[in-house]
Protein backbone atom coordinates (compact mmCIF):
# COMPACT_ATOMS: atom_id res chain seq x y z
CA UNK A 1 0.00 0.00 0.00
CA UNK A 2 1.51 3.08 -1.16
CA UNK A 3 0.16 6.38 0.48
CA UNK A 4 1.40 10.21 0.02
CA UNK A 5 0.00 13.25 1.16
CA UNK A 6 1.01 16.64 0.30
CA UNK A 7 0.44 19.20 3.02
CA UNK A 8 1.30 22.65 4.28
CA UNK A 9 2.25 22.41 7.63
CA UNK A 10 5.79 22.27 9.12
CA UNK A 11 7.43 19.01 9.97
CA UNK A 12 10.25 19.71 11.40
CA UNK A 13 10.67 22.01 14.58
CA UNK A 14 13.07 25.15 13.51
CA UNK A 15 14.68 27.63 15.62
CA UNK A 16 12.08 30.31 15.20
CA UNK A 17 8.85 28.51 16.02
CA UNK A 18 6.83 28.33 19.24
CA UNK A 19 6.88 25.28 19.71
CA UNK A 20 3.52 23.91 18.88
CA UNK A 21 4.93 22.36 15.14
CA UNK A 22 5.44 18.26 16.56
CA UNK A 23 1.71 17.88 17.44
CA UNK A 24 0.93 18.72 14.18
CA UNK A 25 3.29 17.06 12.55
CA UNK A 26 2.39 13.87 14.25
CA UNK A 27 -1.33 13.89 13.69
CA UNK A 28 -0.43 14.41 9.93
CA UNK A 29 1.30 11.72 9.86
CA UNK A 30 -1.37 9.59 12.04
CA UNK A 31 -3.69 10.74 9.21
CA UNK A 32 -1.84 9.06 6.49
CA UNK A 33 -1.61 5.53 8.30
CA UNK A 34 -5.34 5.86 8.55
CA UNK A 35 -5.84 6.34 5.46
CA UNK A 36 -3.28 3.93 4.44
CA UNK A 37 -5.23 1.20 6.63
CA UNK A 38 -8.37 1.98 5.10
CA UNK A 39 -6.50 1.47 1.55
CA UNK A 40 -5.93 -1.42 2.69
CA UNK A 41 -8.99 -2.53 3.57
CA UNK A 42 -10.37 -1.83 0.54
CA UNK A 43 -7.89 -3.86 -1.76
CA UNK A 44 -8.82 -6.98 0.80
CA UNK A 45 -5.17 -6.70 2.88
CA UNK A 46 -5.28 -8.12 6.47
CA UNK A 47 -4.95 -4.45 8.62
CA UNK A 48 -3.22 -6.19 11.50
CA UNK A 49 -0.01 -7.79 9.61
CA UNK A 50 0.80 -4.17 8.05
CA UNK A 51 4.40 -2.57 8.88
CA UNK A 52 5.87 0.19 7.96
CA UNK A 53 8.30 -0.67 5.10
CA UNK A 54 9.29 2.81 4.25
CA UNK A 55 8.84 6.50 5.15
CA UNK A 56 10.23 9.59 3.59
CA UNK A 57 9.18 13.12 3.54
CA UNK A 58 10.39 15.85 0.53
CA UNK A 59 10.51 19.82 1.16
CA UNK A 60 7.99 20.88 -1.93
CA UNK A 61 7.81 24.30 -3.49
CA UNK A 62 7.92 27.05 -1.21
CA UNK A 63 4.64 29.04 -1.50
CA UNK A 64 4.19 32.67 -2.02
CA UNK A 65 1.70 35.12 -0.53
CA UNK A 66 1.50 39.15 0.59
CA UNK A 67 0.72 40.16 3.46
CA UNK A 68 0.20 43.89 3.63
CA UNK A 69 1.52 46.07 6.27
CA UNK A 70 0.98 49.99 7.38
CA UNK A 71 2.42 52.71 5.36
CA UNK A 72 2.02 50.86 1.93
CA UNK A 73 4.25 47.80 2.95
CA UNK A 74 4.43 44.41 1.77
CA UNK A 75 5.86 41.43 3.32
CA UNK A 76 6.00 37.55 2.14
CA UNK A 77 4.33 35.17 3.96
CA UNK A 78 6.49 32.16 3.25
CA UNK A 79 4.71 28.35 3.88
CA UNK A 80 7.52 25.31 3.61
CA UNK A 81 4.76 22.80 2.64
CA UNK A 82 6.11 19.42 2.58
CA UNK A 83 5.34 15.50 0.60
CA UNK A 84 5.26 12.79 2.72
CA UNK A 85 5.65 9.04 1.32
CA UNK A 86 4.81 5.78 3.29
CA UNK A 87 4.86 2.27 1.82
CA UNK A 88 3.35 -0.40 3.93
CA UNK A 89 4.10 -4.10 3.62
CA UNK A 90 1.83 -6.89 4.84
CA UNK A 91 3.73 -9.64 6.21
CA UNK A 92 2.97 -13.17 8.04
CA UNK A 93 4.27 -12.39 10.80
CA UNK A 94 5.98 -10.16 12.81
CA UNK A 95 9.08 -11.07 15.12
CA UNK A 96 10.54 -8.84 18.12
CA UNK A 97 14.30 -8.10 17.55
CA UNK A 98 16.23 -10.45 20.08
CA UNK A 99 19.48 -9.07 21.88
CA UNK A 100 22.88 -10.03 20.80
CA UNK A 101 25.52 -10.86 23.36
CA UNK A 102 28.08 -10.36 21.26
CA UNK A 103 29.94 -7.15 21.59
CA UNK A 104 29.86 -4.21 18.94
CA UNK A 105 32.15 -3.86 16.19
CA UNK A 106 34.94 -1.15 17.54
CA UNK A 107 36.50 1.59 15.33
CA UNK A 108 40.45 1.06 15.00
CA UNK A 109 40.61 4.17 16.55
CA UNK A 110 38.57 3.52 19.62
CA UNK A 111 40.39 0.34 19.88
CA UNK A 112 43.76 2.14 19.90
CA UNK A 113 42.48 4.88 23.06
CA UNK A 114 41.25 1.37 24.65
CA UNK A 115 44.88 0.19 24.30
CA UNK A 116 46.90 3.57 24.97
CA UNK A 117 44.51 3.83 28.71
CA UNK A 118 45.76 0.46 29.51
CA UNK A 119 48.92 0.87 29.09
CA UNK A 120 48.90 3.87 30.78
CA UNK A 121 47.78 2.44 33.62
């Protein structure tokens, strides 16, 4: 099930905003699994075995307005609208990732601090 939406609210939280942008961004997103379910539903998919395969989201085209000001001023009113893509896969089922015991892969040059403390001490 492939669902995009194209919308004109921030995703992303920037320096200059209140503060408010994340809930908004979230129930966008919530919007498009919805409707992505109900996609689903309709082409005869079992709802419950869906995942999340993919999820990517594109700056669009900056739009343009006026806004006019006192004393025969004009700003822009700028909107950073935004495409979001999901891709949901149905599969049989779906397995919890187990933990490893074995240790993480090291940089040589972590290895080498790891060696120069030891000796050191």
């Amino acid at each position: 099930v492939v669902s995009t939406q194209s919308t004109g609210a921030k995703a992303f939280n920037t320096s200059g905003s209140l503060g408010a942008w994340p809930k908004k961004s979230a129930t966008i997103v919530l919007d498009l699994l919805k409707n992505a379910e109900s996609n689903a539903e309709v082409k005869g998919l079992e709802v419950d075995s869906l995942v999340v395969e993919y999820i990517q989201e594109n700056r669009a085209p900056q739009m343009r307005r006026r806004t006019y000001r006192a004393h025969g001023r004009i700003n822009p009113i700028m909107c950073s609208p935004c495409h979001i893509e999901m891709i949901l896969t149905e599969t049989e089922r779906i397995e919890a990732k187990e933990d490893d015991d074995t240790p993480k892969k090291k940089s040589k040059k972590k290895e080498a601090r790891a060696r120069a403390r030891l000796g050191a001490e």
